[in-house]
Protein backbone atom coordinates (compact mmCIF):
# COMPACT_ATOMS: atom_id res chain seq x y z
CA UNK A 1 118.07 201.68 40.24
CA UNK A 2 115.71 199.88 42.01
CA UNK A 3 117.08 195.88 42.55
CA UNK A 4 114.26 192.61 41.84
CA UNK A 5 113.92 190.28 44.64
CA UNK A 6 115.48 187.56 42.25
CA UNK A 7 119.00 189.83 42.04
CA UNK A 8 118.89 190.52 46.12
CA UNK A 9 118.54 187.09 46.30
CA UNK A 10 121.92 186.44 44.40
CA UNK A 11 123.69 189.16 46.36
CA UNK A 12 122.54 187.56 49.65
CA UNK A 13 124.06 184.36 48.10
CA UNK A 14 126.99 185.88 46.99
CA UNK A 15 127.54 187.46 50.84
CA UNK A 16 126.57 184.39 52.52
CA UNK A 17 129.21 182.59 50.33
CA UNK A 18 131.73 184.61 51.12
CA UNK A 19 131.10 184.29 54.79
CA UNK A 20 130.67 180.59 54.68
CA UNK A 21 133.69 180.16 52.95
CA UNK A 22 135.68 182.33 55.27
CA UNK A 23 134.45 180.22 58.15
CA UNK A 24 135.18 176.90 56.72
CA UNK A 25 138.38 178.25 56.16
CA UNK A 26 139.25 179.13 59.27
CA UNK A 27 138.64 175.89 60.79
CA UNK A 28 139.98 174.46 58.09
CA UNK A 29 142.94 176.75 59.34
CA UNK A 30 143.01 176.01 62.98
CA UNK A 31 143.17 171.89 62.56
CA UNK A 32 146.37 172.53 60.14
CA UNK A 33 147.78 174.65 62.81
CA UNK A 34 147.14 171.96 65.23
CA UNK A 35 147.79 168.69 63.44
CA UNK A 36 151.07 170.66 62.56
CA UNK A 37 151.96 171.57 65.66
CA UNK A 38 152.70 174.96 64.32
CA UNK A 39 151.31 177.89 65.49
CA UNK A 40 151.12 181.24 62.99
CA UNK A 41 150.26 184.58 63.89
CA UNK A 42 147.12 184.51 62.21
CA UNK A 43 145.92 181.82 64.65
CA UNK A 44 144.38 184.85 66.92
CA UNK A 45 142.33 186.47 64.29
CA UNK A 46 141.19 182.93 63.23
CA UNK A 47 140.00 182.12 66.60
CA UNK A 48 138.33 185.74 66.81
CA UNK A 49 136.32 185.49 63.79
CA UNK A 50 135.39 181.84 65.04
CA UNK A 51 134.16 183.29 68.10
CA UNK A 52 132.50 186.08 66.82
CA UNK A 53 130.59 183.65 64.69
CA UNK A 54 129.63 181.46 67.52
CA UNK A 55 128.64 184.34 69.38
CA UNK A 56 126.39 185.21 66.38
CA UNK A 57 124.57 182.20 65.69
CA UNK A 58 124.12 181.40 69.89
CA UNK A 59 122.43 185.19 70.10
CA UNK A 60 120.51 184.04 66.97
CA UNK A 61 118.91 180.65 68.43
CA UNK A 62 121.63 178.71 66.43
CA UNK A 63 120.51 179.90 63.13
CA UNK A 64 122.29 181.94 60.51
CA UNK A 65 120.86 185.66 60.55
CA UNK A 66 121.36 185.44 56.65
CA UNK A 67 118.97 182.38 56.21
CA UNK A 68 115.94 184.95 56.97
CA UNK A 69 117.09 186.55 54.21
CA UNK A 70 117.49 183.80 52.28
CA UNK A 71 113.86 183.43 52.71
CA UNK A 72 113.07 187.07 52.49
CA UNK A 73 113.79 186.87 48.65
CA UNK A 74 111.96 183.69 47.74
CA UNK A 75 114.85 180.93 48.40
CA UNK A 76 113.59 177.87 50.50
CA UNK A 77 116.70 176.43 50.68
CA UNK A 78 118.96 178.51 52.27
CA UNK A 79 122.67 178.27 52.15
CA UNK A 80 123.52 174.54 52.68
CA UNK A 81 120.02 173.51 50.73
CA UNK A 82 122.18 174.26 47.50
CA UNK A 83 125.03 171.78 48.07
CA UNK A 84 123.37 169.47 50.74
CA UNK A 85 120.81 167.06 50.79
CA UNK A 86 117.53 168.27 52.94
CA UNK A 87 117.73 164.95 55.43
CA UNK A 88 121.38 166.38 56.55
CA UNK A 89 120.94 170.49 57.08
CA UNK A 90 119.73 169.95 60.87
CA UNK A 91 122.85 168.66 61.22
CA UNK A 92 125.34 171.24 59.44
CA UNK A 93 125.57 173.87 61.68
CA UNK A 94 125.65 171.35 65.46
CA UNK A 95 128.42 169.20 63.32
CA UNK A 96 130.75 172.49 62.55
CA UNK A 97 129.98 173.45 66.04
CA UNK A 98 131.21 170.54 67.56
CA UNK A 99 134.25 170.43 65.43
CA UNK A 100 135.00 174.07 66.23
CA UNK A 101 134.90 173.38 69.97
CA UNK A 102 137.07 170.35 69.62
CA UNK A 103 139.24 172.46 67.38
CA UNK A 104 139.73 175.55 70.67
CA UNK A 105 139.92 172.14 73.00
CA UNK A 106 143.11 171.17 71.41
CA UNK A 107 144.52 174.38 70.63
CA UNK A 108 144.60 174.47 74.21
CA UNK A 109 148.50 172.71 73.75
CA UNK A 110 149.71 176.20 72.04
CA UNK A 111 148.70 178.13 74.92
């Protein structure tokens, strides 16, 4: 069974969610770790898959590899296009950058 362009589209949507919410939630994770003050032994595989990510979208020119899919299959908008409004998605990715560096900057009190 061969799939349209219109259902690869959803499954790239459905993936990209997935990974999206993952790593929201793991800096969602790491500031209640920190404002807690209590560290958890899934702090280290947090801070992995954060990495990994940055590592990702640095070798990537600071985009998301899935937004050329995104495109691939006919959607202009990409991931944050369906929730945001267009003046603010320059800023989405820098903002969760900068929040994830601040995040390892004062995790630095665990170590």
């Amino acid at each position: 069974m061969k799939l349209s362009d219109k259902n690869k589209l959803l499954l790239v949507r459905i993936l990209h969610s997935f990974f999206s919410i993952t790593f929201l939630g793991c800096i969602v994770f790491l500031y209640y770790c920190i404002l807690t003050g209590k560290p958890s032994p899934w702090l280290l595989p947090v801070t992995a898959v954060l990495l990994i990510e940055g590592t990702v979208l640095l070798l990537n020119n600071g985009k998301c590899p899935l937004g050329s899919l995104h495109h691939k299959y006919g959607d202009d908008k990409g991931f944050f296009g369906m929730f945001l409004p267009k003046k603010v998605l320059p800023y989405v990715l820098p903002v969760l950058f900068t929040v994830t560096i601040l995040g390892f900057i004062l995790l630095v009190r665990f170590v």
